[in-house]
Every structure is written in C-alpha cells, then in structure tokens.
PDB file of N, CA and C in Angstrom:
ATOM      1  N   UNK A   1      -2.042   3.650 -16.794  1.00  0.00           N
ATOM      2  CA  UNK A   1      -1.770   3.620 -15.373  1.00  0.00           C
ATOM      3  C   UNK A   1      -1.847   5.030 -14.816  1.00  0.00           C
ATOM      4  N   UNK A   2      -2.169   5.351 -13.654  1.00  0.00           N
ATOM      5  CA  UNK A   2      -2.326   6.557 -12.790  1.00  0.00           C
ATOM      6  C   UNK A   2      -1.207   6.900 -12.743  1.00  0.00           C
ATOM      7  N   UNK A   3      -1.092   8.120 -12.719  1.00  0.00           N
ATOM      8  CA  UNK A   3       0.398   8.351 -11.650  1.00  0.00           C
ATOM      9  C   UNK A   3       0.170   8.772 -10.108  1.00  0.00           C
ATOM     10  N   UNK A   4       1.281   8.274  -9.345  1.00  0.00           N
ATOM     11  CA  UNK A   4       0.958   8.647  -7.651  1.00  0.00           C
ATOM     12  C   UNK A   4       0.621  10.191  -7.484  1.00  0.00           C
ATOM     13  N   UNK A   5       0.193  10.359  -6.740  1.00  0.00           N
ATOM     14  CA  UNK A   5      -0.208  12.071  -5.956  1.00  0.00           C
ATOM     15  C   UNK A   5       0.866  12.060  -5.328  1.00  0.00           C
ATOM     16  N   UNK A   6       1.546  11.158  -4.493  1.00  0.00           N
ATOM     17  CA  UNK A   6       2.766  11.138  -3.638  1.00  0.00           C
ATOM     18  C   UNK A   6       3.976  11.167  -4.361  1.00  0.00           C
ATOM     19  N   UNK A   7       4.843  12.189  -3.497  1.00  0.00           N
ATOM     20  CA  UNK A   7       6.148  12.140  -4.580  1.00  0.00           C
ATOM     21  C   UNK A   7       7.346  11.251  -3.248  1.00  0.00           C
ATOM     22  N   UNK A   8       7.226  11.648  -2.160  1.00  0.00           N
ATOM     23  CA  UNK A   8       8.114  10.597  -1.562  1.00  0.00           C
ATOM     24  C   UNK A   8       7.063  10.264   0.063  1.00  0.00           C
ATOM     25  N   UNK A   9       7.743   9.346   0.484  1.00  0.00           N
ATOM     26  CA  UNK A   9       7.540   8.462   1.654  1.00  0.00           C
ATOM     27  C   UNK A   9       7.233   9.257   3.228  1.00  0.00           C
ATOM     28  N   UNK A  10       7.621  10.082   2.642  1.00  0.00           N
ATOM     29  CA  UNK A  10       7.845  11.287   4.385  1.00  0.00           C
ATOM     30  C   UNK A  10       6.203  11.756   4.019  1.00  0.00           C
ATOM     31  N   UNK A  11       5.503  11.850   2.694  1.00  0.00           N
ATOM     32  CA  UNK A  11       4.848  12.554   2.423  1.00  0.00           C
ATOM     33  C   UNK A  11       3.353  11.303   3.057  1.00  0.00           C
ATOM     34  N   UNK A  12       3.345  10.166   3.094  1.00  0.00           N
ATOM     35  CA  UNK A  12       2.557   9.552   3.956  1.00  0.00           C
ATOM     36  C   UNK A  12       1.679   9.351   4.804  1.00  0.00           C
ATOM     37  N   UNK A  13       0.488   9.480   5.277  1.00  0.00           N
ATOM     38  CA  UNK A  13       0.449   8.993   6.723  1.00  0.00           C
ATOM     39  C   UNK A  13       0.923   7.597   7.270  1.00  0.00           C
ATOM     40  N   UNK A  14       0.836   7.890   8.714  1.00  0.00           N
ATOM     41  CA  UNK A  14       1.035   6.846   9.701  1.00  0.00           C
ATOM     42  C   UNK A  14       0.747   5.332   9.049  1.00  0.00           C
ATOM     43  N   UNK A  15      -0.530   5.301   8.800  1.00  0.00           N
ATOM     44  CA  UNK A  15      -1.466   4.316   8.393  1.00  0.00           C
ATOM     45  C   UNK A  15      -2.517   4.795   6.958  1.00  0.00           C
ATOM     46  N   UNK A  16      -2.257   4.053   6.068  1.00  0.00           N
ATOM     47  CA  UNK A  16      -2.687   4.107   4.310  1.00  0.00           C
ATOM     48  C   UNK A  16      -4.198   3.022   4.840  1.00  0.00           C
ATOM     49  N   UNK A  17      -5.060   3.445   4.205  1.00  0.00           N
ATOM     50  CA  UNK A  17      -6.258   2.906   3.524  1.00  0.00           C
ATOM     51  C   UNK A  17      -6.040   2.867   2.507  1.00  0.00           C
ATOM     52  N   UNK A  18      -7.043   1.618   1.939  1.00  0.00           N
ATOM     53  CA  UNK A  18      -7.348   1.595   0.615  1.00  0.00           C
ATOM     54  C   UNK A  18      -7.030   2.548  -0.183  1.00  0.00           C
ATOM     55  N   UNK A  19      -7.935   3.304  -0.632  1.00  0.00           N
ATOM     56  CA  UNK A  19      -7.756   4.919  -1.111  1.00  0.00           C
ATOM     57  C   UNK A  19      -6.348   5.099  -0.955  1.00  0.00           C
ATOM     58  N   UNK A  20      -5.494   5.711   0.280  1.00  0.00           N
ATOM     59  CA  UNK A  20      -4.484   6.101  -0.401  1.00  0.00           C
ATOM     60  C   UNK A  20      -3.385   4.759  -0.698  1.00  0.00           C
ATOM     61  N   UNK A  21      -3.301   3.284  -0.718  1.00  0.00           N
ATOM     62  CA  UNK A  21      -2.836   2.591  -1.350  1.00  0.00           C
ATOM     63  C   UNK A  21      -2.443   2.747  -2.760  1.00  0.00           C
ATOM     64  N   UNK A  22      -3.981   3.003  -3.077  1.00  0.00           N
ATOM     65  CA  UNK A  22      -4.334   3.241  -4.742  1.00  0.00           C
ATOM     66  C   UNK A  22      -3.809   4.215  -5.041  1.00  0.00           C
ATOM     67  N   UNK A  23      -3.404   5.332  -4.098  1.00  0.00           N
ATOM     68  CA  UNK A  23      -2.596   6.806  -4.746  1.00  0.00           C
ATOM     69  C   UNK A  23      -1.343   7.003  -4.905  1.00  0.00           C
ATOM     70  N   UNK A  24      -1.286   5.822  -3.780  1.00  0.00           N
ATOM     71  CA  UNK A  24       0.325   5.830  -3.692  1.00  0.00           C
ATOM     72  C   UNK A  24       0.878   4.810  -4.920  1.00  0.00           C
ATOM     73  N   UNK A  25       0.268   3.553  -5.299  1.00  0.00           N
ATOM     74  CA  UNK A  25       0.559   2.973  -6.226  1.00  0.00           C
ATOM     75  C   UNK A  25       0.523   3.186  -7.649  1.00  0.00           C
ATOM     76  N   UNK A  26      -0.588   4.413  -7.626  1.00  0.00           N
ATOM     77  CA  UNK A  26      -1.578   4.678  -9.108  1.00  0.00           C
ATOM     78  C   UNK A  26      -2.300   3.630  -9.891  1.00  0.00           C
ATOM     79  N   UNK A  27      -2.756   2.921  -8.859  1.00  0.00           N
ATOM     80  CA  UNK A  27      -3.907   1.922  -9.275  1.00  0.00           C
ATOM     81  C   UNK A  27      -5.067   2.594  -9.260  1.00  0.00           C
ATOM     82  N   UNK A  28      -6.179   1.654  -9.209  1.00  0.00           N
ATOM     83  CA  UNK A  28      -7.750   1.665  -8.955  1.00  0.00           C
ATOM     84  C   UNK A  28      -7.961   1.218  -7.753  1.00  0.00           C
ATOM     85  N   UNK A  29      -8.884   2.018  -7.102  1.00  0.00           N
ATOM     86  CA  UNK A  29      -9.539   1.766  -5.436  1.00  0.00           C
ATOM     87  C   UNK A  29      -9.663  -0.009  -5.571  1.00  0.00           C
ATOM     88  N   UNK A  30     -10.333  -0.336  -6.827  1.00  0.00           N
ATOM     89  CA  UNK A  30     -10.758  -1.615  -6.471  1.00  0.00           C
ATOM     90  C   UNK A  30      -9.525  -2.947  -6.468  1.00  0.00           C
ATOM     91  N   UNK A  31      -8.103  -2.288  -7.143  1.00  0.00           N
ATOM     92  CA  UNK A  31      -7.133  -2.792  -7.348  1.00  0.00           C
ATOM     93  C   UNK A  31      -6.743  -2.946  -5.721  1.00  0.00           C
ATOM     94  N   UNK A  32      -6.449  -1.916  -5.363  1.00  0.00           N
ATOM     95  CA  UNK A  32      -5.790  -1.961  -3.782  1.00  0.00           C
ATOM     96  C   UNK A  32      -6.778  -2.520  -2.882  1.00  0.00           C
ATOM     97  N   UNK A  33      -7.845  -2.838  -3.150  1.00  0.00           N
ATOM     98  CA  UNK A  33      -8.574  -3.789  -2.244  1.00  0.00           C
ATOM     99  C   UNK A  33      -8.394  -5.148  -2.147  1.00  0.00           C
ATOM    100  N   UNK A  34      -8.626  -5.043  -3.477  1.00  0.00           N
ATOM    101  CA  UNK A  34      -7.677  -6.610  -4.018  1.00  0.00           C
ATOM    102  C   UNK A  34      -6.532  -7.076  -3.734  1.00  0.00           C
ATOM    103  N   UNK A  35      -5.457  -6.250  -3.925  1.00  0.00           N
ATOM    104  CA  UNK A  35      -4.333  -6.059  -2.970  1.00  0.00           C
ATOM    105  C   UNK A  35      -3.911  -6.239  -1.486  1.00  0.00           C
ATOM    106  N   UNK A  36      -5.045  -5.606  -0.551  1.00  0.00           N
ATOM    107  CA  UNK A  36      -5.053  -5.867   0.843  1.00  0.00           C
ATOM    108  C   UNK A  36      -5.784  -6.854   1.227  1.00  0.00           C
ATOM    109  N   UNK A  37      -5.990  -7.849   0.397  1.00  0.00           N
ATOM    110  CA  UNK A  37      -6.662  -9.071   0.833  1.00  0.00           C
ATOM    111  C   UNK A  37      -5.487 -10.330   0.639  1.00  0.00           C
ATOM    112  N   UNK A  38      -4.383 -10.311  -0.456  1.00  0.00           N
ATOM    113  CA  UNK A  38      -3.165 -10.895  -0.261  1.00  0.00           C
ATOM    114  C   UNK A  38      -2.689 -11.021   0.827  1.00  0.00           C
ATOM    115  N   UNK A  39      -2.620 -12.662   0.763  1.00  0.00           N
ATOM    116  CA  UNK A  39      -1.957 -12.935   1.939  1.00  0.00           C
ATOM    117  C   UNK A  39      -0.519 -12.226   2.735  1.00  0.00           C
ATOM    118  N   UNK A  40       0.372 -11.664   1.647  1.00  0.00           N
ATOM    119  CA  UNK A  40       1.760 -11.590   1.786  1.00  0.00           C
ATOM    120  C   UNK A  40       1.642  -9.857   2.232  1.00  0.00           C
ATOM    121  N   UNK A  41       0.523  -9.322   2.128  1.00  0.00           N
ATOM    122  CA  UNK A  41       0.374  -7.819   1.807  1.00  0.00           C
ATOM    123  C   UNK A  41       0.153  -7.212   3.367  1.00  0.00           C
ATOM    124  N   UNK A  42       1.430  -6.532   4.283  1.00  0.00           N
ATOM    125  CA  UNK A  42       0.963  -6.084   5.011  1.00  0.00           C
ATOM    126  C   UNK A  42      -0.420  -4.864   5.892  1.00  0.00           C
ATOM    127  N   UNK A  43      -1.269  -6.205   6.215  1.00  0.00           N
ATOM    128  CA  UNK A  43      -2.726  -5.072   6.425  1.00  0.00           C
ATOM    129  C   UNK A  43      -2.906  -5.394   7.984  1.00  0.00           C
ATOM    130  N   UNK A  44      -3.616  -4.662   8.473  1.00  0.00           N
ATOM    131  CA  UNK A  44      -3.626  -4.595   9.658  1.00  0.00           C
ATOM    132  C   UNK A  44      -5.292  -4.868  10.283  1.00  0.00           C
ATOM    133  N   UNK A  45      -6.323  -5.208  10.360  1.00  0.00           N
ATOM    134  CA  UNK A  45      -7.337  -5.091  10.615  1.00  0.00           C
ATOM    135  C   UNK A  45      -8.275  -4.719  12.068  1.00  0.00           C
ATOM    136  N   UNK A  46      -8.493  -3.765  12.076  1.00  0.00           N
ATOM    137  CA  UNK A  46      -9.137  -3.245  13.383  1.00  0.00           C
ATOM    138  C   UNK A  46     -10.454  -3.287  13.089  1.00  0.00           C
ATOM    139  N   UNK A  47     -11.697  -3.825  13.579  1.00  0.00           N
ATOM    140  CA  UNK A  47     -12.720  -4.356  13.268  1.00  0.00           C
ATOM    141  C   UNK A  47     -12.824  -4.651  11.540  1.00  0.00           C
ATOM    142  N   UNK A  48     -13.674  -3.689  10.989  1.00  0.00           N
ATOM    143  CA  UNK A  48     -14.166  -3.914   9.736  1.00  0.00           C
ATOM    144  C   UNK A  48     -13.281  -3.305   8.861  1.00  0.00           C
ATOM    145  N   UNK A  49     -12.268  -2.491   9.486  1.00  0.00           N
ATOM    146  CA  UNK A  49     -11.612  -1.651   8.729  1.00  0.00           C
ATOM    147  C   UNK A  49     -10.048  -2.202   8.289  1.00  0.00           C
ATOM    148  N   UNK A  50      -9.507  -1.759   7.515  1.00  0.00           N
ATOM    149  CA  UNK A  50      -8.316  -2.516   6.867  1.00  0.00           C
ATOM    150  C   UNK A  50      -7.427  -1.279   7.133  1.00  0.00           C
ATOM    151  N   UNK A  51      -5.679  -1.220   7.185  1.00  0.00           N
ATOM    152  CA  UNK A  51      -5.384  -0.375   6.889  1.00  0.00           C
ATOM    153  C   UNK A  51      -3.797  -0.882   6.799  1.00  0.00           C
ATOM    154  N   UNK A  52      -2.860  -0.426   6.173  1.00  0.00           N
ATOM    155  CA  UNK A  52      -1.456  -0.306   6.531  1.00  0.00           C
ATOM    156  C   UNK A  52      -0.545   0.262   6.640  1.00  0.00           C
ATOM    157  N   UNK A  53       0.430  -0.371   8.116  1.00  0.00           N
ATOM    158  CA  UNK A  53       1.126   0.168   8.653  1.00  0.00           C
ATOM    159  C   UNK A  53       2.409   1.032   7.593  1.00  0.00           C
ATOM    160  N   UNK A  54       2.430   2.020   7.592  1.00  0.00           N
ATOM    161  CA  UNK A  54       3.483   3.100   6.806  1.00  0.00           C
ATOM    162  C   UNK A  54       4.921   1.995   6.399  1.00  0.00           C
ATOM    163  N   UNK A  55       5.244   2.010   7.364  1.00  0.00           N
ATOM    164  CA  UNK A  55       7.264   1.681   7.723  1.00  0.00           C
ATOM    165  C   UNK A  55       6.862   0.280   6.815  1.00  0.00           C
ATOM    166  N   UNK A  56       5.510  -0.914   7.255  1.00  0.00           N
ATOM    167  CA  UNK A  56       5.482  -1.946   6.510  1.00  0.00           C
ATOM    168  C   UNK A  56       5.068  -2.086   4.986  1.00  0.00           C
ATOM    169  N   UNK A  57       4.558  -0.765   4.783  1.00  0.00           N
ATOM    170  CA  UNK A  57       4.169  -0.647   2.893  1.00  0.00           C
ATOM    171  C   UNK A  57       5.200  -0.687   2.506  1.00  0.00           C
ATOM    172  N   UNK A  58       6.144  -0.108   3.131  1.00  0.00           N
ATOM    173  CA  UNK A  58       7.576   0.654   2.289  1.00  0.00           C
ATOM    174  C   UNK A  58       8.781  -0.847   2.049  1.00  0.00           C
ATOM    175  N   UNK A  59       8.478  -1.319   3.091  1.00  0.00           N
ATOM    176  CA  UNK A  59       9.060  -2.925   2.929  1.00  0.00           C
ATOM    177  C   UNK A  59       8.456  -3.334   2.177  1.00  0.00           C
ATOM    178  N   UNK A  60       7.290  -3.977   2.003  1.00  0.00           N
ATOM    179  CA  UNK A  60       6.662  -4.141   0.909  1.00  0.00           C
ATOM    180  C   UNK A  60       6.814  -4.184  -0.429  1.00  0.00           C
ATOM    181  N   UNK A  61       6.953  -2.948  -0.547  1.00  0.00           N
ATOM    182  CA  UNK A  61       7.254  -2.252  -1.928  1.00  0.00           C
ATOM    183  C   UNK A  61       8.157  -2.827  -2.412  1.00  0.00           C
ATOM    184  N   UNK A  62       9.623  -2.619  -1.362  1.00  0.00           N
ATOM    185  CA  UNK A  62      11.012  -2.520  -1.336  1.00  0.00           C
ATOM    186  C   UNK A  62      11.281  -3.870  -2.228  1.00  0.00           C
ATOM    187  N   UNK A  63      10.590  -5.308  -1.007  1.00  0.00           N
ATOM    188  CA  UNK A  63      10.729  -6.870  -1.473  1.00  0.00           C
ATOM    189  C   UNK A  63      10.296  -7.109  -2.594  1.00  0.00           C
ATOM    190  N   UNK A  64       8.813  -6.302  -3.437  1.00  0.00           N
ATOM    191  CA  UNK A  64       8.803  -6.364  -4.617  1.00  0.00           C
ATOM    192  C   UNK A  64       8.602  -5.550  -5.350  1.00  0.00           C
ATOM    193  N   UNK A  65       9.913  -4.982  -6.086  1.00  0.00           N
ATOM    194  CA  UNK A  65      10.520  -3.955  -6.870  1.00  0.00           C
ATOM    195  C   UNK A  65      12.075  -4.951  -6.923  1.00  0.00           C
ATOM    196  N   UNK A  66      12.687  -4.499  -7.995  1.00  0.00           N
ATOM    197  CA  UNK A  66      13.531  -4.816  -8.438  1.00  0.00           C
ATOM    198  C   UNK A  66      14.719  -5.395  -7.470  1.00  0.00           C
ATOM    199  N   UNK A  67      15.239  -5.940  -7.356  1.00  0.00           N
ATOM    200  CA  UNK A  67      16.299  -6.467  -6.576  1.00  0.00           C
ATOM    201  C   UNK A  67      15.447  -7.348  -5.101  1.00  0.00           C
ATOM    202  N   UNK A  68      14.481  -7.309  -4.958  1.00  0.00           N
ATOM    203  CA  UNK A  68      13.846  -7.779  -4.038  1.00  0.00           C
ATOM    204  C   UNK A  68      13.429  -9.024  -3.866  1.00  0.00           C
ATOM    205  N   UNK A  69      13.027  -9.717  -2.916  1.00  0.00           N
ATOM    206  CA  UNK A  69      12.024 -11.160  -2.998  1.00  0.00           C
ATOM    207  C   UNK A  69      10.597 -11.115  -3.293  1.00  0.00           C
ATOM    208  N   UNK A  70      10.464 -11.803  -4.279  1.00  0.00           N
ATOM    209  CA  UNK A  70       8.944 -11.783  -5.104  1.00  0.00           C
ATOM    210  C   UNK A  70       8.356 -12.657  -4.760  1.00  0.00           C
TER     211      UNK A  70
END
C-alpha cells in the first residue's frame, strides 16, 4: 500500500480529484476512480469532470473507518 503525501485535513484542497483521492488514501489513480463511481462516494460532477467536495471526503472517511456506518 502507498502511504498518503497528506499528513492532515487542513493540508487539502477545497475540492480532491481523482489524483489527489489516490494520495490522500494511498491507493492507485485507477483505484480512486473506481471509487468515485460508488454510489455512496461523495462526487460531485461538473460536466466531464468528477471531483470531491473536501468537508464531504472527510465524512466519508469518518462513516467508514472504525466506529462508523459501513
């Protein structure tokens, strides 16, 4: 597994692409694509482009990680 480039949440932008999904998770580009096509996975779509909202990754995360809804 990768490890993140990111060490905390402040360190972010606004709005994650693909790419930094994958950095922030320490996946593979093609993992977090895969990822933002889940239904449950907050993405945002502005024409062709995918992206997600910061504040909603972090929920995300939050619901699945330990103590959370899976």
């Amino acid at each position: 597994m990768k490890e993140s480039v990111y060490k905390s949440y402040e360190e972010l932008p606004l709005f994650l692409n693909a790419e930094t999904v994958a950095k922030v998770l320490g996946v593979a580009p093609s993992t977090a694509y895969e990822l933002m096509h889940e239904a449950d996975f907050p993405t945002l779509k502005i024409g062709n482009r995918m992206v997600v909202p910061k504040e909603q990754f972090i929920i995300w995360v939050q619901r699945h990680t330990e103590g959370g809804v899976q």
